[in-house]
C-alpha atoms as a PDB file:
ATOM      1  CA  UNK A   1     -18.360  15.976 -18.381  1.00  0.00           C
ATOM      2  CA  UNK A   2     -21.594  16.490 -16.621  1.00  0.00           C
ATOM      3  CA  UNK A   3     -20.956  16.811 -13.032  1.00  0.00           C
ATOM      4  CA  UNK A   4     -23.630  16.675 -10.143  1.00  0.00           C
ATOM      5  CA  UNK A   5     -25.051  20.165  -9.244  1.00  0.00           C
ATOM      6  CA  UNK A   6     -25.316  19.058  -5.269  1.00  0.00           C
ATOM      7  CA  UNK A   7     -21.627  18.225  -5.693  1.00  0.00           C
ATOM      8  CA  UNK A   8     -21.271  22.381  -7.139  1.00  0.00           C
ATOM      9  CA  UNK A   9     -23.531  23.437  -4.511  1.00  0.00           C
ATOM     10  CA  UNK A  10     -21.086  21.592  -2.056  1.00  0.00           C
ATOM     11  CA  UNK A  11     -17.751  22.460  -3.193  1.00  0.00           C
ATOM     12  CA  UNK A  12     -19.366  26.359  -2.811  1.00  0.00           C
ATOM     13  CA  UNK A  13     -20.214  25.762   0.542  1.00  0.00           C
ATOM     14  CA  UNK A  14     -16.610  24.629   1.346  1.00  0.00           C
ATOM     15  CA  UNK A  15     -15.491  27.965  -0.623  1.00  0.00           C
ATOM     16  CA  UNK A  16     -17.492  30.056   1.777  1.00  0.00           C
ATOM     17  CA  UNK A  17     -16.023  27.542   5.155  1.00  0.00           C
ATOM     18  CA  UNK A  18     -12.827  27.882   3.743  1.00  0.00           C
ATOM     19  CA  UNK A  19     -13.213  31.666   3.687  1.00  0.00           C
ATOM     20  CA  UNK A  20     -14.821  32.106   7.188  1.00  0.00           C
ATOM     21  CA  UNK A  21     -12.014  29.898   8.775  1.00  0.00           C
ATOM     22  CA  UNK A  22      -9.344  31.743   7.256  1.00  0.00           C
ATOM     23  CA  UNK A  23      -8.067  28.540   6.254  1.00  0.00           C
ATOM     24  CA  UNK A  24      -4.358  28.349   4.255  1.00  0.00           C
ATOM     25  CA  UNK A  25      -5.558  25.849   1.776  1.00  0.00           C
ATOM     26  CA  UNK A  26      -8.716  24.009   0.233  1.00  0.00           C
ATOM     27  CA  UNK A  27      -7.826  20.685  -0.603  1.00  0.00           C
ATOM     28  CA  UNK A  28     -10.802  19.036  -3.237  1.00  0.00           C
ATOM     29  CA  UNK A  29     -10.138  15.447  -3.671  1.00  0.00           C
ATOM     30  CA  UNK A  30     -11.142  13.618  -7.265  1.00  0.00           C
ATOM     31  CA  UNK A  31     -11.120  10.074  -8.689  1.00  0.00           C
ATOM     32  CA  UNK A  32      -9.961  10.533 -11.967  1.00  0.00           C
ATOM     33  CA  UNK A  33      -8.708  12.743 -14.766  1.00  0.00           C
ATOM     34  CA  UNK A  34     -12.284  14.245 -16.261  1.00  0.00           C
ATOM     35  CA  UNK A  35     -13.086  15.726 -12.680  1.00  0.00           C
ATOM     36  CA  UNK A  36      -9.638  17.204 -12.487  1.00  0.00           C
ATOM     37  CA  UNK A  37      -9.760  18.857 -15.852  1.00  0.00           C
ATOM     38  CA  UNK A  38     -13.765  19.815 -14.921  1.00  0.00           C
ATOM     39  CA  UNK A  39     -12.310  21.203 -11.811  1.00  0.00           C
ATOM     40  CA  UNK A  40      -9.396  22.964 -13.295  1.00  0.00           C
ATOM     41  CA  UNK A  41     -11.274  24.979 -15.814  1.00  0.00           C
ATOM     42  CA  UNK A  42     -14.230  26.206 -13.467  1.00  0.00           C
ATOM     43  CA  UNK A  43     -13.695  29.546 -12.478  1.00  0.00           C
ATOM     44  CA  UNK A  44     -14.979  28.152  -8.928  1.00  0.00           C
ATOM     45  CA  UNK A  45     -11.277  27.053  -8.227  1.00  0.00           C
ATOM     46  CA  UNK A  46      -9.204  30.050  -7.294  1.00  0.00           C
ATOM     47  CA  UNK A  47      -4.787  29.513  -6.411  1.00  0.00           C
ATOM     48  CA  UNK A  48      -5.786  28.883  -2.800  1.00  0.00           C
ATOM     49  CA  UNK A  49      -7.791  25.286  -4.162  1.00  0.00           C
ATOM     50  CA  UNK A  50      -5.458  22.601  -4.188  1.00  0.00           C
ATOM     51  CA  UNK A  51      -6.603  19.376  -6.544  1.00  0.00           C
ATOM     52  CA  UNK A  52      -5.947  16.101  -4.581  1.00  0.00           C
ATOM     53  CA  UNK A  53      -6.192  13.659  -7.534  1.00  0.00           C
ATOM     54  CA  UNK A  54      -5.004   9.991  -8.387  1.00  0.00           C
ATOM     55  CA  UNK A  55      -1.289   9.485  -9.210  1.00  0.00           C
ATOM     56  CA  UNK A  56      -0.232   9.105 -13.031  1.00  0.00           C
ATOM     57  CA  UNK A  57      -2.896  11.058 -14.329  1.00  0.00           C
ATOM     58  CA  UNK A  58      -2.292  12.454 -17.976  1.00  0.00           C
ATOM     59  CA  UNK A  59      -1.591  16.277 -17.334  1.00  0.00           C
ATOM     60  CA  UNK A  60      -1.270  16.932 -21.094  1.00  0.00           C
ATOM     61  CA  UNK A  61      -4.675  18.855 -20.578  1.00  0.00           C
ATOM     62  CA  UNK A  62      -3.664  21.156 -17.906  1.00  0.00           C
ATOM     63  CA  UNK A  63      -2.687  25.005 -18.347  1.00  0.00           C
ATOM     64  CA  UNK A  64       1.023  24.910 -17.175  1.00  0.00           C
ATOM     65  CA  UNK A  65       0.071  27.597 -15.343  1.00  0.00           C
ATOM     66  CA  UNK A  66      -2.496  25.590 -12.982  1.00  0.00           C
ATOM     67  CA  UNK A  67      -0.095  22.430 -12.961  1.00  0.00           C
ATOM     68  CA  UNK A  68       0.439  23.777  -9.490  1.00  0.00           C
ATOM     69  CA  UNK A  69      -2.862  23.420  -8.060  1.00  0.00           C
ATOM     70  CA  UNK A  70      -2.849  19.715  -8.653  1.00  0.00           C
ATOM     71  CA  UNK A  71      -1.371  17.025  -5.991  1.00  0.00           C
ATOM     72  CA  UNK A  72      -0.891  13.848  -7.155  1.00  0.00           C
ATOM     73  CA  UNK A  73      -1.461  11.019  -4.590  1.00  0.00           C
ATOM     74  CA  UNK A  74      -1.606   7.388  -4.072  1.00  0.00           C
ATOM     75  CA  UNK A  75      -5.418   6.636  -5.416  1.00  0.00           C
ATOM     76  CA  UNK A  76      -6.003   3.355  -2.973  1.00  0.00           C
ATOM     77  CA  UNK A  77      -9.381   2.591  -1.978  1.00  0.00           C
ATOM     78  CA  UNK A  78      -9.123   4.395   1.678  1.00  0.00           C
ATOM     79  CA  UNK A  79     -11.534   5.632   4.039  1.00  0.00           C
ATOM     80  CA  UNK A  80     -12.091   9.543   4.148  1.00  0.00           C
ATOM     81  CA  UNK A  81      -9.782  10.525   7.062  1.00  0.00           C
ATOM     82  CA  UNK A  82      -7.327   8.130   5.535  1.00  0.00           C
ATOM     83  CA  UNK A  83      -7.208  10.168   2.369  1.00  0.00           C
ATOM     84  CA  UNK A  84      -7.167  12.982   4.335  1.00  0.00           C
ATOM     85  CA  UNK A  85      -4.212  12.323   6.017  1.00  0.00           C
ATOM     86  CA  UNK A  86      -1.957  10.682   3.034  1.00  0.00           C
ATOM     87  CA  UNK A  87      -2.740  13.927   1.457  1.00  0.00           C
ATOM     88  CA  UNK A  88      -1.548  16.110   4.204  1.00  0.00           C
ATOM     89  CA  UNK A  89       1.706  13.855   4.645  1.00  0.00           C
ATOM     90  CA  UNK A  90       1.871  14.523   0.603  1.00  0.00           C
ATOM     91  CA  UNK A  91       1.256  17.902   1.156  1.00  0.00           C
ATOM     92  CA  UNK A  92       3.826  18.513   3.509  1.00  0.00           C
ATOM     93  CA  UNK A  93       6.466  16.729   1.945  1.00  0.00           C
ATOM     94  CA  UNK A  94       5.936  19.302  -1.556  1.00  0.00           C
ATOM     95  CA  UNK A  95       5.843  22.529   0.364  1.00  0.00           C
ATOM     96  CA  UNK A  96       2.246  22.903  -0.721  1.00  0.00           C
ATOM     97  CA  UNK A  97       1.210  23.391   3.084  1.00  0.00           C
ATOM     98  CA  UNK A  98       3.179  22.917   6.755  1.00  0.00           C
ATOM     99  CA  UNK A  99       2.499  20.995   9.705  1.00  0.00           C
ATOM    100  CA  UNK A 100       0.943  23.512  11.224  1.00  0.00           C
ATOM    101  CA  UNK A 101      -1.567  24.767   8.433  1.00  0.00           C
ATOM    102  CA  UNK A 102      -5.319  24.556   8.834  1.00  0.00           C
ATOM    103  CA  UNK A 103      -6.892  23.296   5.326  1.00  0.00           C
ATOM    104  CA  UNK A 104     -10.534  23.083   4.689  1.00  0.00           C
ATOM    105  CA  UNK A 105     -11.267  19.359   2.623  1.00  0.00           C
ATOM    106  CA  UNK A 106     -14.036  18.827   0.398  1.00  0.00           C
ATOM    107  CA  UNK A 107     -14.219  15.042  -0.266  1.00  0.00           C
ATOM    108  CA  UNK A 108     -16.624  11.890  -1.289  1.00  0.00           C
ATOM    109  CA  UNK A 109     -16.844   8.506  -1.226  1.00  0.00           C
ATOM    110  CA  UNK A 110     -13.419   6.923  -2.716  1.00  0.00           C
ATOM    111  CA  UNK A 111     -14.096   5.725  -6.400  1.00  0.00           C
ATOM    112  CA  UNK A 112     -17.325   7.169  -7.190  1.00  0.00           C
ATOM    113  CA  UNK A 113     -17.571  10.734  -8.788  1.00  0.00           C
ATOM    114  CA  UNK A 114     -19.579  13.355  -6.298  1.00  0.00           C
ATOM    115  CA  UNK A 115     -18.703  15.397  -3.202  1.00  0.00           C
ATOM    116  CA  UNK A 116     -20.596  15.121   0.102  1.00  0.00           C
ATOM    117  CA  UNK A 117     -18.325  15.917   2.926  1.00  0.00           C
ATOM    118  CA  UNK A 118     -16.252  19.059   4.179  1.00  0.00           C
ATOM    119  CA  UNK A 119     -13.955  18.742   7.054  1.00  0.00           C
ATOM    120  CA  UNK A 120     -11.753  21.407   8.134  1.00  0.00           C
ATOM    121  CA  UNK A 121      -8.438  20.415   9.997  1.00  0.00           C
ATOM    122  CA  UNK A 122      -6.030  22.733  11.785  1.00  0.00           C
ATOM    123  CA  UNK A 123      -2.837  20.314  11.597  1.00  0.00           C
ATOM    124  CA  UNK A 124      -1.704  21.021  15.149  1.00  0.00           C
ATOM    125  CA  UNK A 125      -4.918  20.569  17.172  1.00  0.00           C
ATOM    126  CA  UNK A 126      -7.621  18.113  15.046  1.00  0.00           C
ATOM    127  CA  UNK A 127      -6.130  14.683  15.353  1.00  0.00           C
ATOM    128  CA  UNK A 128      -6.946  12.582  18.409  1.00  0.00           C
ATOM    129  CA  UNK A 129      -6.522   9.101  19.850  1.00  0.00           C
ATOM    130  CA  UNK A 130      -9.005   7.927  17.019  1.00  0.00           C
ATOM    131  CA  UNK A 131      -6.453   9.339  14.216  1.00  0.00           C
ATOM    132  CA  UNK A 132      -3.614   9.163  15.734  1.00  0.00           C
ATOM    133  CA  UNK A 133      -1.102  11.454  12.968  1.00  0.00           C
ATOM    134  CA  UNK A 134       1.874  13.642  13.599  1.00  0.00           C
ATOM    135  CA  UNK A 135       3.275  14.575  10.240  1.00  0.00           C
ATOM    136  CA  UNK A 136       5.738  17.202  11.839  1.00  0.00           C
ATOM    137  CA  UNK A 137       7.868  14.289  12.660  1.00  0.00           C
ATOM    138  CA  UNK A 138       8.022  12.898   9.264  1.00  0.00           C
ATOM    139  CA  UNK A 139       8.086  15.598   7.311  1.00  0.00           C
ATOM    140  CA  UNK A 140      11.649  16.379   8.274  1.00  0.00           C
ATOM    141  CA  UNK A 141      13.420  13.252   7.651  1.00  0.00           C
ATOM    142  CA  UNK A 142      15.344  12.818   4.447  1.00  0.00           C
ATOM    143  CA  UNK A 143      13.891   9.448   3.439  1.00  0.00           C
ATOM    144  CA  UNK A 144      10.534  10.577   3.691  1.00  0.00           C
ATOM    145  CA  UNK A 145      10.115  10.089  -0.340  1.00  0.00           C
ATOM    146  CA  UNK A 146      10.942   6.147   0.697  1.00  0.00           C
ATOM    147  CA  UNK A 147       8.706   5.733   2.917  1.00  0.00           C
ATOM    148  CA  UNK A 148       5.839   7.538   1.112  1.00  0.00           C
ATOM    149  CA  UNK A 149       6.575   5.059  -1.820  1.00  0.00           C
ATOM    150  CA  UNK A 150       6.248   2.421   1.279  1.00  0.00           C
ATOM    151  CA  UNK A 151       3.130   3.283   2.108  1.00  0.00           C
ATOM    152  CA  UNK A 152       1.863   3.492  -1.230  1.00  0.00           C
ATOM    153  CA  UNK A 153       2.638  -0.640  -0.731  1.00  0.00           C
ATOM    154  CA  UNK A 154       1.888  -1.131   2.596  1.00  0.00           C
ATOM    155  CA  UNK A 155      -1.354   0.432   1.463  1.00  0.00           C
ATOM    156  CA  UNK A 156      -2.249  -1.691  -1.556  1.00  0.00           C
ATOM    157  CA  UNK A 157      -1.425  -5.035   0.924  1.00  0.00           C
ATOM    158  CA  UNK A 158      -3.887  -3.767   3.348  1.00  0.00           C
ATOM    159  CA  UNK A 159      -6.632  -3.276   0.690  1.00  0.00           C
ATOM    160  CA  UNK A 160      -6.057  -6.581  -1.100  1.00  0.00           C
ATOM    161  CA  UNK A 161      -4.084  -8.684   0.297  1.00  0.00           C
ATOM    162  CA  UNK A 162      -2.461 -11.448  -1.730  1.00  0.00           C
ATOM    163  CA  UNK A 163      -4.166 -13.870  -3.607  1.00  0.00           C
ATOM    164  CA  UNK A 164      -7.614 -13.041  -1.837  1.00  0.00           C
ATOM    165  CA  UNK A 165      -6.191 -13.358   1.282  1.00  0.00           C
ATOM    166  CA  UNK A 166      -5.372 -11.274   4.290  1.00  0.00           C
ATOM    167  CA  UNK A 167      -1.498 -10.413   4.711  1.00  0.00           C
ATOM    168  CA  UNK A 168       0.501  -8.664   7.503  1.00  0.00           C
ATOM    169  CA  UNK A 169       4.280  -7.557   7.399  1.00  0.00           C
ATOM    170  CA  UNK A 170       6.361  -5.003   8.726  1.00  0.00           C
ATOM    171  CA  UNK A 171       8.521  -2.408   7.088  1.00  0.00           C
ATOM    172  CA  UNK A 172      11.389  -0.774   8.426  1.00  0.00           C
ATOM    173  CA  UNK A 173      13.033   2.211   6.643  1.00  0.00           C
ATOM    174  CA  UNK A 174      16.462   3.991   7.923  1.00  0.00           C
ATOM    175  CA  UNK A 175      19.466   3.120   9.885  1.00  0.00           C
ATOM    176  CA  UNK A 176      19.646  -0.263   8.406  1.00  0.00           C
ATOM    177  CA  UNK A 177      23.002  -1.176   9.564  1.00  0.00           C
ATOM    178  CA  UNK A 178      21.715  -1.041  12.792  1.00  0.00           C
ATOM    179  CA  UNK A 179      18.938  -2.526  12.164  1.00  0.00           C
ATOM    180  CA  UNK A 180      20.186  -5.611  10.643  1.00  0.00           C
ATOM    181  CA  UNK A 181      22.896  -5.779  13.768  1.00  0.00           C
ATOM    182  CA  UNK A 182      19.639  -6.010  15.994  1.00  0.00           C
ATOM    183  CA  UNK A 183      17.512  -8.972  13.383  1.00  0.00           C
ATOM    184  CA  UNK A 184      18.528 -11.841  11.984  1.00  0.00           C
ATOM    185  CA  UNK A 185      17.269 -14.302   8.563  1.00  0.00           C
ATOM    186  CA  UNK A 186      14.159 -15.908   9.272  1.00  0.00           C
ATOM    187  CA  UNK A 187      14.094 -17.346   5.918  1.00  0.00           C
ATOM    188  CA  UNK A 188      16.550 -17.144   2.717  1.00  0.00           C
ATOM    189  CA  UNK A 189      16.960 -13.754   2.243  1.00  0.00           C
ATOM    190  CA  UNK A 190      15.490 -13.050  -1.413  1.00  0.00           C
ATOM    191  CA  UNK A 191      17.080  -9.604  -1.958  1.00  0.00           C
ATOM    192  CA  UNK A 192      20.866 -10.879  -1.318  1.00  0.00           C
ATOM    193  CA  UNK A 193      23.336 -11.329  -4.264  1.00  0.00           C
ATOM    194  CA  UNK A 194      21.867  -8.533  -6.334  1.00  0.00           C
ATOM    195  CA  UNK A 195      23.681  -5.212  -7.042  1.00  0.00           C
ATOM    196  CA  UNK A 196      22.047  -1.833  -5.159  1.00  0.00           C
ATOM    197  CA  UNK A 197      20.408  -0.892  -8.641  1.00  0.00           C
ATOM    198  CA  UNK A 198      18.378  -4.038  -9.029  1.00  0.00           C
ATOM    199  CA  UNK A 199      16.526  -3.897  -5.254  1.00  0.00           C
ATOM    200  CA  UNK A 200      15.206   0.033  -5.557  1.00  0.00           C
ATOM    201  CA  UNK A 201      11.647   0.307  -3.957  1.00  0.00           C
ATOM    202  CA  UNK A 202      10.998   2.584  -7.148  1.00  0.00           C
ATOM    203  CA  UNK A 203      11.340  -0.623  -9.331  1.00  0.00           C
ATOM    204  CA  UNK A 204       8.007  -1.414 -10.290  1.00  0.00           C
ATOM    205  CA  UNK A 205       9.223  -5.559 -10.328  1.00  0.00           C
ATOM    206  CA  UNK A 206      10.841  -4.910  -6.671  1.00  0.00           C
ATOM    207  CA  UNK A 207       7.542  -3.444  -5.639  1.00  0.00           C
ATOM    208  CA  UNK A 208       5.515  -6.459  -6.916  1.00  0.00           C
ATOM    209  CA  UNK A 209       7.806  -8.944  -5.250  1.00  0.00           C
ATOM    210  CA  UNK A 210       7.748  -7.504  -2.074  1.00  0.00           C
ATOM    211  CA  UNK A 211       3.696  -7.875  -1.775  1.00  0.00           C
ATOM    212  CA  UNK A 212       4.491 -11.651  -3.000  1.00  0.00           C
ATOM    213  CA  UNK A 213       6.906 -12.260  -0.209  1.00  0.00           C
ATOM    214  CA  UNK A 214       4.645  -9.915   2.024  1.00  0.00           C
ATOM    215  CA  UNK A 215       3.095 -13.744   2.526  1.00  0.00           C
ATOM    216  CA  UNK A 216       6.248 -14.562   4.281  1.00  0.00           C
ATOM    217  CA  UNK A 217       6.944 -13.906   8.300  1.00  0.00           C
ATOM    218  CA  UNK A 218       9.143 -11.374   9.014  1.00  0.00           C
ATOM    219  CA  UNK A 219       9.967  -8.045   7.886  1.00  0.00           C
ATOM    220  CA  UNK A 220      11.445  -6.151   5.100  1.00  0.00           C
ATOM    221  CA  UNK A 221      14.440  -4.071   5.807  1.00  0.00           C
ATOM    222  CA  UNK A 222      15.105  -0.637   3.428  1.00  0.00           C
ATOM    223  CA  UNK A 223      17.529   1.953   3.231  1.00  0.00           C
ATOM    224  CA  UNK A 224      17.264   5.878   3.688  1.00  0.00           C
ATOM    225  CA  UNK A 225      18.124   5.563   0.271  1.00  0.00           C
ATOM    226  CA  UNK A 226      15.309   3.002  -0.719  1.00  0.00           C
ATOM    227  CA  UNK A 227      17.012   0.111  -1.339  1.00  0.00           C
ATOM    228  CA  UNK A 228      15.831  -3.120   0.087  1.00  0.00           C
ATOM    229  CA  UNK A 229      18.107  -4.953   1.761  1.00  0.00           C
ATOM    230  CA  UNK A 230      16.107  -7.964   3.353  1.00  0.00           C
ATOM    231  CA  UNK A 231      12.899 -10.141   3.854  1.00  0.00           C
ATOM    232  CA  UNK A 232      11.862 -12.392   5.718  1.00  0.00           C
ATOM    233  CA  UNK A 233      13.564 -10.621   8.840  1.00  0.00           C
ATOM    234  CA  UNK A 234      12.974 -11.178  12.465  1.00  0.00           C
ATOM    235  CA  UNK A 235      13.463  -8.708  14.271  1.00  0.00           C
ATOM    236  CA  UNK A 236      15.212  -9.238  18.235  1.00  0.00           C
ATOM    237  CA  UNK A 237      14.854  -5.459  19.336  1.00  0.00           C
ATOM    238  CA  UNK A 238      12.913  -6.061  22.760  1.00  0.00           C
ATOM    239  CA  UNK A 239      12.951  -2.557  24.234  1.00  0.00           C
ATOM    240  CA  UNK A 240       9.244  -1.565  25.590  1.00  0.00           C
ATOM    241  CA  UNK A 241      10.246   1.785  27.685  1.00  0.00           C
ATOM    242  CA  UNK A 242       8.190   3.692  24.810  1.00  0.00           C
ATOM    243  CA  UNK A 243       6.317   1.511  23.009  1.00  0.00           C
ATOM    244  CA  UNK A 244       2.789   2.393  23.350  1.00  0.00           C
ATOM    245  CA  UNK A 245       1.407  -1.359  23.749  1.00  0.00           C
ATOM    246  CA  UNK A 246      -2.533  -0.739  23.531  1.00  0.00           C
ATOM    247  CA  UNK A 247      -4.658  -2.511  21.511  1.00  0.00           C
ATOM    248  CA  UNK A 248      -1.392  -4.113  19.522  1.00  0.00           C
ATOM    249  CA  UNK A 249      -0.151  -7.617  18.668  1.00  0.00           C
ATOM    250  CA  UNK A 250       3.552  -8.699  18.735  1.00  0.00           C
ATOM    251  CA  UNK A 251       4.122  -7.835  14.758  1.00  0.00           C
ATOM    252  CA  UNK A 252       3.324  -4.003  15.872  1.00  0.00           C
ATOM    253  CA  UNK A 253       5.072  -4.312  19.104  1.00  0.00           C
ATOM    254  CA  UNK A 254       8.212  -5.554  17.710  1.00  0.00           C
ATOM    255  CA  UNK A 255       8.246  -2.905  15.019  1.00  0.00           C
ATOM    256  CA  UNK A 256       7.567  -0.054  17.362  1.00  0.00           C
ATOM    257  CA  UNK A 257      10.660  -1.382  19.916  1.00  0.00           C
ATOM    258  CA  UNK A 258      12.906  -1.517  16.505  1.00  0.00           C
ATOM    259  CA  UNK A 259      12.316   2.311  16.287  1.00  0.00           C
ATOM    260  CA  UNK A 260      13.383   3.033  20.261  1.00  0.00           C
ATOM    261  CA  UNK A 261      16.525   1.244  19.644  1.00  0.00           C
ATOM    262  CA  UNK A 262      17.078   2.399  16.064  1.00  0.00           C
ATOM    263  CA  UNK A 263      16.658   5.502  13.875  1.00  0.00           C
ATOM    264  CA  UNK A 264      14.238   3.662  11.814  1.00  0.00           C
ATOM    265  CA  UNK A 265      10.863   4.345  10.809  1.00  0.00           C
ATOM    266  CA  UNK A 266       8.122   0.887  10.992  1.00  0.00           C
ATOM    267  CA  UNK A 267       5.294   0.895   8.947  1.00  0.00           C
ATOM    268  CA  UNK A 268       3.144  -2.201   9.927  1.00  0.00           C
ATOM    269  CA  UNK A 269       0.275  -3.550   7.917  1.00  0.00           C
ATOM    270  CA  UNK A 270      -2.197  -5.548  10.105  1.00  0.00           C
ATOM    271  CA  UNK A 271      -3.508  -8.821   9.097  1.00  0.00           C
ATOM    272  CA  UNK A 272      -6.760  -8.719  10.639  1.00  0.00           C
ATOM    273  CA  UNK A 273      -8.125  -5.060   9.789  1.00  0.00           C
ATOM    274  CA  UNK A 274      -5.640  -3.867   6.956  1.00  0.00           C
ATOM    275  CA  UNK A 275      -4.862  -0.689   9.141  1.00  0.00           C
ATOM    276  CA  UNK A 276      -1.307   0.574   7.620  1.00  0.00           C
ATOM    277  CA  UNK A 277       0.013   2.143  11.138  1.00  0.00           C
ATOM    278  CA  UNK A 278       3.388   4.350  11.432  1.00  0.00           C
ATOM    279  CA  UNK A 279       6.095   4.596  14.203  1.00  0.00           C
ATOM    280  CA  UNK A 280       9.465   6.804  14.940  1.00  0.00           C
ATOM    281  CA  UNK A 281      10.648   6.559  18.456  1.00  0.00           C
ATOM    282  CA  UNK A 282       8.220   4.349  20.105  1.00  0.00           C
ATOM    283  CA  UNK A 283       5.597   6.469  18.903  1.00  0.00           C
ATOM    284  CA  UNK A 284       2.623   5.620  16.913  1.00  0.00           C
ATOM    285  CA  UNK A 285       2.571   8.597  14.342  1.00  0.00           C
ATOM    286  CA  UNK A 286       0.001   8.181  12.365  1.00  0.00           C
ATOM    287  CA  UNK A 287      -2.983   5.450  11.067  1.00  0.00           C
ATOM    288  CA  UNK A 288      -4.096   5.102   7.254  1.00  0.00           C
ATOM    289  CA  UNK A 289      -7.021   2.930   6.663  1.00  0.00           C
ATOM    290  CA  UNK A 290      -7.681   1.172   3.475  1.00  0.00           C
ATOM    291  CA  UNK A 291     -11.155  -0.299   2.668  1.00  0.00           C
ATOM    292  CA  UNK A 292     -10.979  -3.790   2.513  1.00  0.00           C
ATOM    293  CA  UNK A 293     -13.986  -4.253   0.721  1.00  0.00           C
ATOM    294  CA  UNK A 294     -12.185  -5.079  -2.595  1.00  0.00           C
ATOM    295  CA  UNK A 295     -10.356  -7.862  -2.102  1.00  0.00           C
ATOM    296  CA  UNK A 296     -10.940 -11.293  -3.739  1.00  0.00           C
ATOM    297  CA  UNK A 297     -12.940 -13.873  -2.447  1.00  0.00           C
END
């Protein structure tokens, strides 16, 4: 393929930022499989660039030997600190870098081919109020793999909807015995009757039903193991001795007091802006923001 020579001339720039910050990693994030394999067989990339391409791809082109430098993530339409930060979570969770690396990102605008930014993050220190995100805290929990395939959904509803129209529902992953001792059926409960096997969030079938009952109040209850148990869930936790209550409606509020009482994790998607938002302990951990600007009309 013929890529843009500004897009060269920028990726060489973040070579030479990535050198001079002595960062661990340079993470250069495509939208599909010719700018990978473009990417992969320029001698620009050297073991320290890490590929941060759209999931599924066909790797039947790639050296086994450079199958490492490739990341695979969720290829949503999200804003740039958004992909940033799903690919650091990502990145984390593989081993590829910690929570406290600092990585040097070349990026563009999601969905069209060409680089124009480079943003260099040390994990510990560059996130603020604005983007809120604490991967540490994930990144040591067993069921992170479920709730990265959560978010993958959570994301999807944010950036579409349902049916051309805006939807909001909660997720909560972990401790789900407690969890369903402190919520109760606000509706039939779609998921009861069928066996563990037939409910797995890696079901492609169990993933499109939840964003059709994502229409429904209430929110959907999954195991460590990824197993949904329950929809259509209200939830009666009440405590607010950590929830951080600025700026958020009752759906968030609710969620976030679930995790105080609980060892759950919420992930809420908001109705009015689409923001997927994270909590453990009362905390808000972390904000992904998809772009909106694809759903139907």
């Amino acid at each position: 393929m013929k890529y843009p020579e500004l897009s060269i001339d920028i990726f060489r720039q973040g070579l030479e930022i990535f050198q001079k910050t002595d960062s661990d990693k340079l993470f250069l994030f495509v939208n599909n499989n010719d700018e990978k394999i473009f990417w992969l067989n320029s001698k620009l990339c050297s073991e320290d660039v890490v590929i941060i391409a759209p999931g599924k791809i066909d790797d039947s082109e790639i050296n086994s030997e450079k199958k490492n430098s490739v990341l695979n993530v969720w290829s949503g339409n999200q804003s740039r600190f958004s992909r940033v930060k799903y690919a650091v979570l990502k990145g984390c969770h593989t081993g590829i870098i910690s929570e406290s690396s600092r990585i040097t990102c070349v990026l563009g605008p999601g969905g069209r081919s060409g680089l124009d930014t480079i943003i260099v993050h040390d994990l510990e220190t560059s996130w603020s109020e604005d983007f809120p995100f604490d991967p540490g805290s994930l990144t040591g929990r067993p069921d992170l793999s479920v709730i990265m395939a959560v978010l993958d959904i959570a994301l999807d509803i944010g950036a579409l909807g349902r049916e051309g129209k805006s939807v909001g529902t909660i997720f909560i992953i972990g401790d789900s015995d407690t969890v369903l001792s402190q919520s109760h059926q606000a509706v039939f409960n779609p998921f009861e009757g069928y066996p563990p096997s037939d409910c797995s969030i890696t079901r492609q079938e169990v993933v499109e039903s939840i964003k059709e009952l994502a229409k429904i109040d209430g929110a959907f209850v999954i195991t460590g193991s990824g197993i949904v148990k329950s929809g259509g869930r209200h939830l009666e936790s009440q405590s607010q001795d950590k929830v951080q209550e600025k700026g958020m409606g009752s759906r968030h509020r609710s969620a976030s007091a679930m995790t105080v009482s609980t060892g759950a994790v919420a992930v809420v998607v908001s109705e009015s802006t689409g923001r997927v938002t994270v909590f453990e302990k009362g905390r808000l951990l972390a904000t992904l923001e998809p772009v909106i600007s694809r759903r139907l009309e």
